[in-house]
C-alpha atoms as a PDB file:
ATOM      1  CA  UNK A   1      -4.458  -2.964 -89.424  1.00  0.00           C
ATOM      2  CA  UNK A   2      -2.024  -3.899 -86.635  1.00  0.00           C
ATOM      3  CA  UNK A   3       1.246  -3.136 -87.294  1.00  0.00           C
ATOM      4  CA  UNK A   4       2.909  -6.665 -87.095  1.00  0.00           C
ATOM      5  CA  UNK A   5       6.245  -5.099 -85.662  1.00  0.00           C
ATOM      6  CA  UNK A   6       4.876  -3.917 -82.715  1.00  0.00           C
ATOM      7  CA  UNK A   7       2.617  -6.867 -81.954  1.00  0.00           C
ATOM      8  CA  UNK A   8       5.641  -8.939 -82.222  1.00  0.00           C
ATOM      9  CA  UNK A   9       7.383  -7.137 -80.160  1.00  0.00           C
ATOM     10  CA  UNK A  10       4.371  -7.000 -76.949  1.00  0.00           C
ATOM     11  CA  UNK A  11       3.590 -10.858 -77.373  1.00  0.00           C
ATOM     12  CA  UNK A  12       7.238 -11.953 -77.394  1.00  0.00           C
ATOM     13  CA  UNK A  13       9.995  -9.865 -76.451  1.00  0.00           C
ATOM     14  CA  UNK A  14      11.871  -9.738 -72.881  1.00  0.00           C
ATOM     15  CA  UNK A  15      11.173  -6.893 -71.333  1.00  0.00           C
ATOM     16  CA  UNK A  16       8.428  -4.723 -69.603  1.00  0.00           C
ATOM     17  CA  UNK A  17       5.784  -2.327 -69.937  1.00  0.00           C
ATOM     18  CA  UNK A  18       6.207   1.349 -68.478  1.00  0.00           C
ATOM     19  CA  UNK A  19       3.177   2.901 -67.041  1.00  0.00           C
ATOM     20  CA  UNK A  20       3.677   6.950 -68.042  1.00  0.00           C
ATOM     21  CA  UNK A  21      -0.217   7.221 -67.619  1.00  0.00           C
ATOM     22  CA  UNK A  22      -0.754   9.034 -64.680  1.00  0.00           C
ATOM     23  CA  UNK A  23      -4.082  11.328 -65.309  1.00  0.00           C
ATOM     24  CA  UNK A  24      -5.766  14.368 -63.638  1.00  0.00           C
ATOM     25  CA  UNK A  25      -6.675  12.641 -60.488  1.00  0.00           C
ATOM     26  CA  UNK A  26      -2.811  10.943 -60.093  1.00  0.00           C
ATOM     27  CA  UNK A  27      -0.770  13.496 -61.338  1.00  0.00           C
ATOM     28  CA  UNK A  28      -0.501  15.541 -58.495  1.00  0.00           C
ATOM     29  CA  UNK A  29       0.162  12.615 -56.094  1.00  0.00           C
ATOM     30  CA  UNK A  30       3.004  11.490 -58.886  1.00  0.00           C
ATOM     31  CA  UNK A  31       4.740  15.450 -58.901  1.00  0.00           C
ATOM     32  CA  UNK A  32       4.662  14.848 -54.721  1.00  0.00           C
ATOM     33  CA  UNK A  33       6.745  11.938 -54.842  1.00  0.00           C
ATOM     34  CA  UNK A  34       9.081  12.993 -57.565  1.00  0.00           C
ATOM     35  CA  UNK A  35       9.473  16.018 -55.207  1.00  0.00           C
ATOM     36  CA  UNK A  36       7.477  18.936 -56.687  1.00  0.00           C
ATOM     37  CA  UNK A  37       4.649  20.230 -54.049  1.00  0.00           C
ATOM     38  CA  UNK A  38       1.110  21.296 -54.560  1.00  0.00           C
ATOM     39  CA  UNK A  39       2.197  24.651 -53.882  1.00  0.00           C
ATOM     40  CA  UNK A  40       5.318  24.670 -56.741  1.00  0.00           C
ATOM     41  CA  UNK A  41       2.036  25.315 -59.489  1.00  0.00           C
ATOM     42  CA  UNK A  42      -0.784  26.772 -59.696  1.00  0.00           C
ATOM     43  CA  UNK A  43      -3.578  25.278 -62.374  1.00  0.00           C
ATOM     44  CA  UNK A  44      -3.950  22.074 -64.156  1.00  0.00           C
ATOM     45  CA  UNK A  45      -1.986  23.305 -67.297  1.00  0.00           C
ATOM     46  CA  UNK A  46       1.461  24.326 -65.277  1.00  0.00           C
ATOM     47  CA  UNK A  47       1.026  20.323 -63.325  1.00  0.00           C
ATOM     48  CA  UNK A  48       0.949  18.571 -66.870  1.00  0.00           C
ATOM     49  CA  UNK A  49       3.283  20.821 -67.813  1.00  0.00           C
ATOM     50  CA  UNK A  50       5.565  19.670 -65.014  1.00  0.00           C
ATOM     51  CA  UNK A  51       4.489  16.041 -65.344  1.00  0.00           C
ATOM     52  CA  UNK A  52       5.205  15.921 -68.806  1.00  0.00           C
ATOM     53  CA  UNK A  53       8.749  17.400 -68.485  1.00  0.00           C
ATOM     54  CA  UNK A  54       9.362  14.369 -65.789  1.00  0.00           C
ATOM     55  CA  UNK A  55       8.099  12.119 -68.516  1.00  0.00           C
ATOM     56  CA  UNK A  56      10.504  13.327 -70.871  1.00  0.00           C
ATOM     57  CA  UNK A  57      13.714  12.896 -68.744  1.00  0.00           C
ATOM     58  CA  UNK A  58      12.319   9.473 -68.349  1.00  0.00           C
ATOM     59  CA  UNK A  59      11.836   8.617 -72.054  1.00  0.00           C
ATOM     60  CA  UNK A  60      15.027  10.406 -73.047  1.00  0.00           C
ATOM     61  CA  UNK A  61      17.070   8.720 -70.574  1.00  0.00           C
ATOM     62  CA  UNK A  62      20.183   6.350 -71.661  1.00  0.00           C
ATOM     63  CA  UNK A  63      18.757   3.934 -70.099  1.00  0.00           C
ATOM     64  CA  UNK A  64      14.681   3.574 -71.253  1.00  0.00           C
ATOM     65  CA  UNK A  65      15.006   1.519 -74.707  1.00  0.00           C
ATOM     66  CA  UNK A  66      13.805  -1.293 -76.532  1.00  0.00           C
ATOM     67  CA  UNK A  67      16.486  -3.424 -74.769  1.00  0.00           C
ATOM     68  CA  UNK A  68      14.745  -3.981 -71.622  1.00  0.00           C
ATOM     69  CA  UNK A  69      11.309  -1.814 -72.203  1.00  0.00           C
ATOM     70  CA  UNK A  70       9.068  -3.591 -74.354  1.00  0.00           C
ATOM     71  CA  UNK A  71       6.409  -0.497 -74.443  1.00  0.00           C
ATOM     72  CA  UNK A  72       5.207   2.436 -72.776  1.00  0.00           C
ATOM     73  CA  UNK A  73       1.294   4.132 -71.905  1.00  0.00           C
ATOM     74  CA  UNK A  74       0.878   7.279 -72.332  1.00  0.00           C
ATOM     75  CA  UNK A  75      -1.817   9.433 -71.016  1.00  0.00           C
ATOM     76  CA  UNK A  76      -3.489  11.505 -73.711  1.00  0.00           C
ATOM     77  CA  UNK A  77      -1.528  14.366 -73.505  1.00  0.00           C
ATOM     78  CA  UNK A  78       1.570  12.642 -73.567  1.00  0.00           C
ATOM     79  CA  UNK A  79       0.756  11.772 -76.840  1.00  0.00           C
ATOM     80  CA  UNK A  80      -0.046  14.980 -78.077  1.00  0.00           C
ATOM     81  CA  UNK A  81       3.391  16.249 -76.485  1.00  0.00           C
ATOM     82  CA  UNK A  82       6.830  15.868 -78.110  1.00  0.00           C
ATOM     83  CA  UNK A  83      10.435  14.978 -76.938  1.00  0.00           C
ATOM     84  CA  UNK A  84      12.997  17.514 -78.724  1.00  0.00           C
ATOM     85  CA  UNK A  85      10.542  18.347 -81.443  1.00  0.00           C
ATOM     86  CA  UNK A  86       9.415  14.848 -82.351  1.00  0.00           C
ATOM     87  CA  UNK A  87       5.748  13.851 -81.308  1.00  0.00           C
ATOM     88  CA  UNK A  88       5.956  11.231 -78.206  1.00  0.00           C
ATOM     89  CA  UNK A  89       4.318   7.963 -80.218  1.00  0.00           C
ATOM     90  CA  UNK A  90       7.060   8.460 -83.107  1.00  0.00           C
ATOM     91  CA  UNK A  91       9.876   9.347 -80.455  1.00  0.00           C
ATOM     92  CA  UNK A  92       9.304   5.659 -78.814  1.00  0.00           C
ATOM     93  CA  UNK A  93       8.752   3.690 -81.831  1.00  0.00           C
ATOM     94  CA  UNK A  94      11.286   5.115 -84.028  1.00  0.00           C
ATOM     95  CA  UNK A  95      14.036   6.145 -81.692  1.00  0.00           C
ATOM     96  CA  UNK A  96      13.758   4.290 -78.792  1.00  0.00           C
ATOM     97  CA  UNK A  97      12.448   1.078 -80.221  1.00  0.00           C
ATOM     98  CA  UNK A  98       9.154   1.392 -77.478  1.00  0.00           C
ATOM     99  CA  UNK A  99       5.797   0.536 -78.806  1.00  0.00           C
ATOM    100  CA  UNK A 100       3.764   3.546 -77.641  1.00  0.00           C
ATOM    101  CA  UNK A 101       0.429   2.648 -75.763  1.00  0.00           C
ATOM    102  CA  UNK A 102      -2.586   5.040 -74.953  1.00  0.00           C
ATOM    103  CA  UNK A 103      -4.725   5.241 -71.922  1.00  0.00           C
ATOM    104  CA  UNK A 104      -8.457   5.812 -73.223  1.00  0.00           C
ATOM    105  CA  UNK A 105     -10.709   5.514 -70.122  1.00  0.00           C
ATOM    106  CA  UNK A 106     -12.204   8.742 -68.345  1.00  0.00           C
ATOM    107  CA  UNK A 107     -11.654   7.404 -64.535  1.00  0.00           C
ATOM    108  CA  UNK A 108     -14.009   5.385 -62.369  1.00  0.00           C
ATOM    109  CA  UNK A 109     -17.829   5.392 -61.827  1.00  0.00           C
ATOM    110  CA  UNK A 110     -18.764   5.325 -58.077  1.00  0.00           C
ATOM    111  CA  UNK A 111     -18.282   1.861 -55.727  1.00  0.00           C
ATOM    112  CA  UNK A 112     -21.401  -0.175 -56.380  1.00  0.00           C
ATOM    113  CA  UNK A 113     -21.296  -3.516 -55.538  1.00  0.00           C
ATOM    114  CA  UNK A 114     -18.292  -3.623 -54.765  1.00  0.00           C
ATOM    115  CA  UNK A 115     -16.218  -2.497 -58.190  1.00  0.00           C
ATOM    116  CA  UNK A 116     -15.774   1.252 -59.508  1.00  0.00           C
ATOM    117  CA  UNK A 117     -16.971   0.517 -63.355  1.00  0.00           C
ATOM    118  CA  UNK A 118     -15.389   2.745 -66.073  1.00  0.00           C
ATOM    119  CA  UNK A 119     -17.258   6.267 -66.692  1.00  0.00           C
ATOM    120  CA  UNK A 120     -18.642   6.382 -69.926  1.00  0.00           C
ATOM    121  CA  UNK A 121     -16.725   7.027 -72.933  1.00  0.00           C
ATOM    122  CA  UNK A 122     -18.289   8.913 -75.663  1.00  0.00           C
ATOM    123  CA  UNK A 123     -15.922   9.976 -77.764  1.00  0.00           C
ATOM    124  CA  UNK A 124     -13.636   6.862 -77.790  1.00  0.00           C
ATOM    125  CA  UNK A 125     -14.228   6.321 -81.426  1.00  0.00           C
ATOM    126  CA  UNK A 126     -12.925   9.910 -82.302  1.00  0.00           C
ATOM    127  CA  UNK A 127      -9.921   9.251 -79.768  1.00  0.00           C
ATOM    128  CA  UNK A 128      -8.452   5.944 -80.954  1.00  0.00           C
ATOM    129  CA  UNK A 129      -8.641   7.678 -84.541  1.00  0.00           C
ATOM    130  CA  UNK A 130      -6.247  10.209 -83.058  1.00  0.00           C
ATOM    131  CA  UNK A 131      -4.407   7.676 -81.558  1.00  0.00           C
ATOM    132  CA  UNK A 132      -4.003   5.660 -84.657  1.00  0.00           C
ATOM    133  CA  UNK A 133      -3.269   8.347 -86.695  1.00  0.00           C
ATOM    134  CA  UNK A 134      -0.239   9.283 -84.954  1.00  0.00           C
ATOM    135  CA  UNK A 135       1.238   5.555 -84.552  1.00  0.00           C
ATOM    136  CA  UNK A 136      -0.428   4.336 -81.268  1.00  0.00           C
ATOM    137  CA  UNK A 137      -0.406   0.522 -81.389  1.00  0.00           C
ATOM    138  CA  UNK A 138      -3.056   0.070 -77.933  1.00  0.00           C
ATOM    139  CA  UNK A 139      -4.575   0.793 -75.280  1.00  0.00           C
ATOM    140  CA  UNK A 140      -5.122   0.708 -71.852  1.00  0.00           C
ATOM    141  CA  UNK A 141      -8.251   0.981 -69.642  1.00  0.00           C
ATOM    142  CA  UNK A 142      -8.866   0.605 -66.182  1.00  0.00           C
ATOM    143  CA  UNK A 143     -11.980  -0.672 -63.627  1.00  0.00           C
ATOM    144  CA  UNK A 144     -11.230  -1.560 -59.706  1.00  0.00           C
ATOM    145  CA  UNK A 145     -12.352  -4.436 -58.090  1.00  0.00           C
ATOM    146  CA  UNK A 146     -12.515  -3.778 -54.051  1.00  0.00           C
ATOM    147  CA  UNK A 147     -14.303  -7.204 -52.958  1.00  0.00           C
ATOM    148  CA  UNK A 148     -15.175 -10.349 -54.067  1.00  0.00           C
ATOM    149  CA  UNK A 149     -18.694  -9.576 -55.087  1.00  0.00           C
ATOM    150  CA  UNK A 150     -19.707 -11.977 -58.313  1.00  0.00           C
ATOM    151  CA  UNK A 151     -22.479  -9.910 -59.582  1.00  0.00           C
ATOM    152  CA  UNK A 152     -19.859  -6.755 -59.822  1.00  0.00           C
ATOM    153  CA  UNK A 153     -16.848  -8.742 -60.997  1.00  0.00           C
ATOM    154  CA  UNK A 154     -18.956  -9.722 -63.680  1.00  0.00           C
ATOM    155  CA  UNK A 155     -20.113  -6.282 -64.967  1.00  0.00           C
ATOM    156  CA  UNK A 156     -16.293  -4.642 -64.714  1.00  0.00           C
ATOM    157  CA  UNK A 157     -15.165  -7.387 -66.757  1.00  0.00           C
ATOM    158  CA  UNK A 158     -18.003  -7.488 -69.148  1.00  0.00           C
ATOM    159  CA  UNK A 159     -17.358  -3.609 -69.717  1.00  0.00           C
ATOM    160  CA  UNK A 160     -13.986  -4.448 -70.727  1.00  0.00           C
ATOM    161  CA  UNK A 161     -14.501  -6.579 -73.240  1.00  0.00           C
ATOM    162  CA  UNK A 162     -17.422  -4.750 -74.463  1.00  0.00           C
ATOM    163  CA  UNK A 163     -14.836  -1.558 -74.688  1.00  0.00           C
ATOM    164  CA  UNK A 164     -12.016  -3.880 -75.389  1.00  0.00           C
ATOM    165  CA  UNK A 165     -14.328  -5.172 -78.593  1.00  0.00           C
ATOM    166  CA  UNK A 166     -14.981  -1.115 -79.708  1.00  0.00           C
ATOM    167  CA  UNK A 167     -10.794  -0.921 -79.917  1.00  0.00           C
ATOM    168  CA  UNK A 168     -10.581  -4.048 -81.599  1.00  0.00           C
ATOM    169  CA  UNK A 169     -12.945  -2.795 -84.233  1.00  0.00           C
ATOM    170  CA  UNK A 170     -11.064   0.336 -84.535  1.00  0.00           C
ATOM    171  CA  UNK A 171      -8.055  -1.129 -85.264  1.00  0.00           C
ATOM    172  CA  UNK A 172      -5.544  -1.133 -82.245  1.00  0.00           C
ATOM    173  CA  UNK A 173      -5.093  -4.051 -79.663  1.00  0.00           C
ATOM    174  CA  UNK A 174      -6.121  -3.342 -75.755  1.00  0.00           C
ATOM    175  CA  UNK A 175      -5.163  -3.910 -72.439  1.00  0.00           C
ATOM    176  CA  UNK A 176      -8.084  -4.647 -70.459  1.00  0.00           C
ATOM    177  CA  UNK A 177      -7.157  -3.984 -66.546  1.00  0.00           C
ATOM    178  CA  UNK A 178      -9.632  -4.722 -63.817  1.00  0.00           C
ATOM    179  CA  UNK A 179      -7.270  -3.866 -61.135  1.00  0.00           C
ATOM    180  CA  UNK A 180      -7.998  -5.868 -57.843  1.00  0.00           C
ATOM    181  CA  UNK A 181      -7.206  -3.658 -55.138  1.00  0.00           C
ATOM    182  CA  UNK A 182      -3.958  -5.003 -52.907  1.00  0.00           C
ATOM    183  CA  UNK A 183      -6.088  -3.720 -49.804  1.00  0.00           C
ATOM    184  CA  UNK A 184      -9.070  -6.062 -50.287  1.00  0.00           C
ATOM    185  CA  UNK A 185      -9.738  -8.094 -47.884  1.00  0.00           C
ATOM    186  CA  UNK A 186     -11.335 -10.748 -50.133  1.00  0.00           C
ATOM    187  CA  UNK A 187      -8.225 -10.462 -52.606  1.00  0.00           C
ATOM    188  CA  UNK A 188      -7.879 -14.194 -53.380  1.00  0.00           C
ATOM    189  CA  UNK A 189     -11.373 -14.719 -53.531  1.00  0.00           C
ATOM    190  CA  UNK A 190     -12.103 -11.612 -56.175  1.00  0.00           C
ATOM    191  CA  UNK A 191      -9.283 -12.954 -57.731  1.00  0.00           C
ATOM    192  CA  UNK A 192     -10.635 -16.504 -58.560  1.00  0.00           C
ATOM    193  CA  UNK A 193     -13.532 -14.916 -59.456  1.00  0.00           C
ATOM    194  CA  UNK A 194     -12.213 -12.249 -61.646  1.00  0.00           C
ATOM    195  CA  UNK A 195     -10.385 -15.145 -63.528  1.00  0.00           C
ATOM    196  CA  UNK A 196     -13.336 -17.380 -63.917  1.00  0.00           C
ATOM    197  CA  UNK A 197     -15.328 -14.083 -65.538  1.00  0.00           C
ATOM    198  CA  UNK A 198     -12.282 -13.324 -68.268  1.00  0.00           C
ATOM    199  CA  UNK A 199     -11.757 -16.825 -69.154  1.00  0.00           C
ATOM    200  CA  UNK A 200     -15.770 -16.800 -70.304  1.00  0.00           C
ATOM    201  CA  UNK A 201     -15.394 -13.150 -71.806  1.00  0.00           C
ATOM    202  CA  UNK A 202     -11.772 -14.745 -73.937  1.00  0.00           C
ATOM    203  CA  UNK A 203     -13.700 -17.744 -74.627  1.00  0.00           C
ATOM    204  CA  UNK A 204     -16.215 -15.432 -76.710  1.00  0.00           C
ATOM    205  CA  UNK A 205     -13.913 -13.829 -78.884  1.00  0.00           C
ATOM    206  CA  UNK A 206     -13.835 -14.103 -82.551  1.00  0.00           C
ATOM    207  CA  UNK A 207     -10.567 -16.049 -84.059  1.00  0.00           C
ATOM    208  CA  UNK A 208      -8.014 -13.253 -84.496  1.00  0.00           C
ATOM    209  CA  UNK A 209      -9.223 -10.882 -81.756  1.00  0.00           C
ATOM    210  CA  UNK A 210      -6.703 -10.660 -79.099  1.00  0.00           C
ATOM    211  CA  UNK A 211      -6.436  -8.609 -76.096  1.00  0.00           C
ATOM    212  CA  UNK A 212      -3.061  -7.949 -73.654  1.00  0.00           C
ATOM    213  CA  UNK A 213      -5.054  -8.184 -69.676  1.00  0.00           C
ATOM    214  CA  UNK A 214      -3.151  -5.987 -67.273  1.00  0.00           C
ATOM    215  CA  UNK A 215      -3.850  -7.853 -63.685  1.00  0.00           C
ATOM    216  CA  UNK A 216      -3.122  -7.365 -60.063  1.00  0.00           C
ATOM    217  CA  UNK A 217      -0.053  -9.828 -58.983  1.00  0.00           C
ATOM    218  CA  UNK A 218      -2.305 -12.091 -57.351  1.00  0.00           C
ATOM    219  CA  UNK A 219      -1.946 -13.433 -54.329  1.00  0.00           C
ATOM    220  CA  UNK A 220      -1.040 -17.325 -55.225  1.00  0.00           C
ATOM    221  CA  UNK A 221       1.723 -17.478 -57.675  1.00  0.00           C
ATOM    222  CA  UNK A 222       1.296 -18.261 -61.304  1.00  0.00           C
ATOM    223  CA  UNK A 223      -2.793 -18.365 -60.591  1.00  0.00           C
ATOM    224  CA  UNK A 224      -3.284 -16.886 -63.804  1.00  0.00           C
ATOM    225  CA  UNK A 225      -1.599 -19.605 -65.870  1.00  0.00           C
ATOM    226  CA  UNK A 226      -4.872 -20.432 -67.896  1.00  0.00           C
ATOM    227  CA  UNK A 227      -5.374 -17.083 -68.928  1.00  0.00           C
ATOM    228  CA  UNK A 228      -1.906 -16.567 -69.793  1.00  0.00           C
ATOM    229  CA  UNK A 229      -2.188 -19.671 -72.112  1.00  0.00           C
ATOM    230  CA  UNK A 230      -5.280 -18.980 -73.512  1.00  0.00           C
ATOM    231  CA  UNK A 231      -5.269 -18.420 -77.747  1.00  0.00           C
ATOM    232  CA  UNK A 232      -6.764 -14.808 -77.456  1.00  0.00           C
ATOM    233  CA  UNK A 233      -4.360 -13.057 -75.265  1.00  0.00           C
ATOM    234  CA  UNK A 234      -1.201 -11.523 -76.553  1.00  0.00           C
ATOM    235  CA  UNK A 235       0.707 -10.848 -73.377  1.00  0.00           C
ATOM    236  CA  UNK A 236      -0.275 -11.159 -68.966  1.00  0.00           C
ATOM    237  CA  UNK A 237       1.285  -7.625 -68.125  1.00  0.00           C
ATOM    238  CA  UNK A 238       1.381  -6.803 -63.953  1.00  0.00           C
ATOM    239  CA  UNK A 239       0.216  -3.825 -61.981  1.00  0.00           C
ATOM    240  CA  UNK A 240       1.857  -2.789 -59.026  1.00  0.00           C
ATOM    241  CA  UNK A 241      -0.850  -1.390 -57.382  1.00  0.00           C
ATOM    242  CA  UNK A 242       1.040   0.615 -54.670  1.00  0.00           C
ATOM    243  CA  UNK A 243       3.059  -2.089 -53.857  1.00  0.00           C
ATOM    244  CA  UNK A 244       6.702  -0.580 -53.045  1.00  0.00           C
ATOM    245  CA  UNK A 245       9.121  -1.472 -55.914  1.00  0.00           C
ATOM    246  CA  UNK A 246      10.929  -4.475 -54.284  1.00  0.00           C
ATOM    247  CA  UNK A 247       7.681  -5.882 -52.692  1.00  0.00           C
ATOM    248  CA  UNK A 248       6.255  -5.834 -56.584  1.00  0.00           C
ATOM    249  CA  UNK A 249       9.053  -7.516 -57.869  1.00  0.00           C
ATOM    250  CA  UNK A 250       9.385  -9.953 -55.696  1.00  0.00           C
ATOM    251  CA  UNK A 251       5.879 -11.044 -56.022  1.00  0.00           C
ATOM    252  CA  UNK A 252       6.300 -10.882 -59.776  1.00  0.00           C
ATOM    253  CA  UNK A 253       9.426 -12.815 -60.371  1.00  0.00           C
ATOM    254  CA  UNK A 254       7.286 -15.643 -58.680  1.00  0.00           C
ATOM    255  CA  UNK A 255       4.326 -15.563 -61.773  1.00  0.00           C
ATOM    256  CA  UNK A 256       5.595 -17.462 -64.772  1.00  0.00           C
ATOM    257  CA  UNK A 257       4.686 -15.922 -68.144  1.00  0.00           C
ATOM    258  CA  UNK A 258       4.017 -12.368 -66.451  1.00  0.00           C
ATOM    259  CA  UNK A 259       6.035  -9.475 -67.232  1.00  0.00           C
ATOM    260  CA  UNK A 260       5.565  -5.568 -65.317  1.00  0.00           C
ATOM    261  CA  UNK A 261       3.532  -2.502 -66.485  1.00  0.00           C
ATOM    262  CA  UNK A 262       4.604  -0.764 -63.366  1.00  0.00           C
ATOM    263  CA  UNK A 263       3.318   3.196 -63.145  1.00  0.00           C
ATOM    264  CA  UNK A 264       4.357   4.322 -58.898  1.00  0.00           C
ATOM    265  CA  UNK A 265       7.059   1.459 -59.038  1.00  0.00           C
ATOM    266  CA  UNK A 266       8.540   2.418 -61.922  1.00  0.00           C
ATOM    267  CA  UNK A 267       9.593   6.325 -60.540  1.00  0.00           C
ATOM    268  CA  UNK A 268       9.087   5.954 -57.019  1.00  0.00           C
ATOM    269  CA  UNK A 269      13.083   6.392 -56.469  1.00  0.00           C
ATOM    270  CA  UNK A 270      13.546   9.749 -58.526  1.00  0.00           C
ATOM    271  CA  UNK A 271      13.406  13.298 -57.944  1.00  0.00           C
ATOM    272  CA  UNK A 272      13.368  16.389 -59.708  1.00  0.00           C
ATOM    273  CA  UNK A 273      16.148  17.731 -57.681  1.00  0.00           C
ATOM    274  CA  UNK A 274      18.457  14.894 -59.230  1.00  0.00           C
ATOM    275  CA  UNK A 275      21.118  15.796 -61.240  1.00  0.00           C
ATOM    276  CA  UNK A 276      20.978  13.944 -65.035  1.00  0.00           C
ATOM    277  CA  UNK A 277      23.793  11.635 -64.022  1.00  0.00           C
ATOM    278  CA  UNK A 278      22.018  10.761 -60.359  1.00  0.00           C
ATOM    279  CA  UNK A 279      18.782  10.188 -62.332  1.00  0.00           C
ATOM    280  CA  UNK A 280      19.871   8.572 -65.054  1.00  0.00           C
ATOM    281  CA  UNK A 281      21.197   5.862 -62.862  1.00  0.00           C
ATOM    282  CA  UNK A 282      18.572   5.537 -60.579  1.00  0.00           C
ATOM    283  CA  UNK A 283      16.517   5.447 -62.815  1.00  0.00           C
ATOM    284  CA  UNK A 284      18.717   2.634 -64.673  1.00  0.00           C
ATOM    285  CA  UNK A 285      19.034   0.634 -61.894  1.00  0.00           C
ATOM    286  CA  UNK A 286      15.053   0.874 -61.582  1.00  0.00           C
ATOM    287  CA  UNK A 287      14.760  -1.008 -64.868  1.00  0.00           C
ATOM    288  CA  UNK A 288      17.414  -3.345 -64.301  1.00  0.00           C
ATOM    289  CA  UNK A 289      15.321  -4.642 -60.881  1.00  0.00           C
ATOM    290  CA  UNK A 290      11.716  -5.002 -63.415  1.00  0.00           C
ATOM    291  CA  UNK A 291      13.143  -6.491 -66.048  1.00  0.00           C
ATOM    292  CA  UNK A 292      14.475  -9.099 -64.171  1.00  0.00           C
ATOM    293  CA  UNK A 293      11.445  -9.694 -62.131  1.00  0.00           C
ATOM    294  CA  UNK A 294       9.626 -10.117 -65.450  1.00  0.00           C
ATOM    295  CA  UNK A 295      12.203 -12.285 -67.178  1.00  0.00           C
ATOM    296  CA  UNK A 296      14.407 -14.700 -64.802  1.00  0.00           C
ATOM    297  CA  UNK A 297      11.565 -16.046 -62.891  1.00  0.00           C
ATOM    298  CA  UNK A 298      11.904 -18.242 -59.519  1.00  0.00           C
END
């Protein structure tokens, strides 16, 4: 059963989505640019280690709360983690006022016609039990789209739904994200064809089954107006998709009806080496530049 708070709270209220998802294959590139080198740890358990420590000081800052953070994805160890002795899901929801979010896919399948496809997921069942059971309200899943190839558009985005249906079933609401890469050079044309192929995957949903989608800022503004008006989504979050911060947010405040779920964007400006106070307020006046690209729109 959805927990009607929470789903309140992602359809309607100002505010953005924080990215806190980065995986195996990111984290290392997400320690660089916070300022902690390859060489500062050795092993995969002393880098999540580190990476979840930077994810605390972000949660636990003055400055990341329900006021202008709507909710947050974690990767699946950030789940399992705690802040102060409180586990991460109930830290968000009950003191920050965050609806926590889960990333469930396993990384990308190989380019084939043009699109990286999700890697299987065989124990996604077990997983969004886990989730559940410690108060996750979502999810998150991701598939690339490199060129504007119809045949592969159309199998990312009917392995979303397919997944996206599994969640459903199990409970929890997801966030179906078939990234389209900023470097394509067919960007507007994947784009119109990426939007043709969810509006016909929506358009088969039973009454009552809702998804959030998690898009690319494309490149025409507002483009995705239908989709954000359609009866079986709950929210149009945006990607930056290495974007810099102000380039993101300028292309964003220009989309009506789409709010951030910014990952590289969102930390791009802190550093380890940062005193509290310095971080807190960059970090503050990070939030203060998303939120209003996802609520005062041009």
């Amino acid at each position: 059963m959805v927990d009607a708070k929470m789903l309140n709270k992602i359809s309607s209220a100002p505010g953005f989505i924080a990215a806190l998802d980065q995986s195996g294959g990111s984290t290392p590139a997400a320690l660089r640019l916070y300022g902690i080198a390859d060489t500062d740890y050795q092993g995969d358990e002393e880098m999540f280690r580190l990476m979840h420590a930077m994810r605390v000081r972000i949660m636990s800052a003055p400055a990341f709360t329900s006021d202008k953070i709507v909710a947050a994805i974690l990767f699946e160890r950030t789940m399992d983690g705690d802040v102060d002795g409180q586990p991460v899901p109930s830290y968000l929801w009950e003191k920050r006022g965050v609806v926590p979010l889960l990333k469930v896919d396993k990384g990308l399948a190989a380019e084939e016609n043009g699109v990286q496809i999700m890697k299987p997921m065989p124990e996604l069942d077990a997983l969004l039990a886990r989730g559940r059971d410690k108060g996750i309200f979502g999810t998150k899943m991701r598939s690339v789209i490199s060129s504007a190839d119809k045949a592969g558009i159309a199998a990312v985005v009917k392995q979303q739904f397919e997944v996206a249906r599994q969640i459903i079933g199990n409970g929890l609401v997801p966030i179906v994200e078939p990234e389209v890469s900023i470097k394509s050079p067919t960007k507007q044309e994947a784009e119109a064809i990426l939007r043709d192929e969810i509006a016909k995957q929506l358009d088969l949903l039973p009454a009552g089954e809702e998804v959030v989608l998690k898009l690319t800022i494309p490149t025409v503004a507002d483009f995705y107006a239908p989709l954000i008006a359609h009866k079986s989504v709950v929210r149009v979050v945006a990607l930056s998709g290495g974007y810099s911060r102000v380039d993101a947010c300028e292309k964003l405040s220009r989309n009506h009806g789409m709010i951030a779920s910014f990952s590289r964007a969102l930390t791009e400006n802190l550093r380890v080496s940062m005193s509290d106070a310095e971080f807190n307020a960059s970090l503050a006046e990070t939030i203060d530049e998303i939120y209003a690209a996802s609520v005062n729109k041009a």
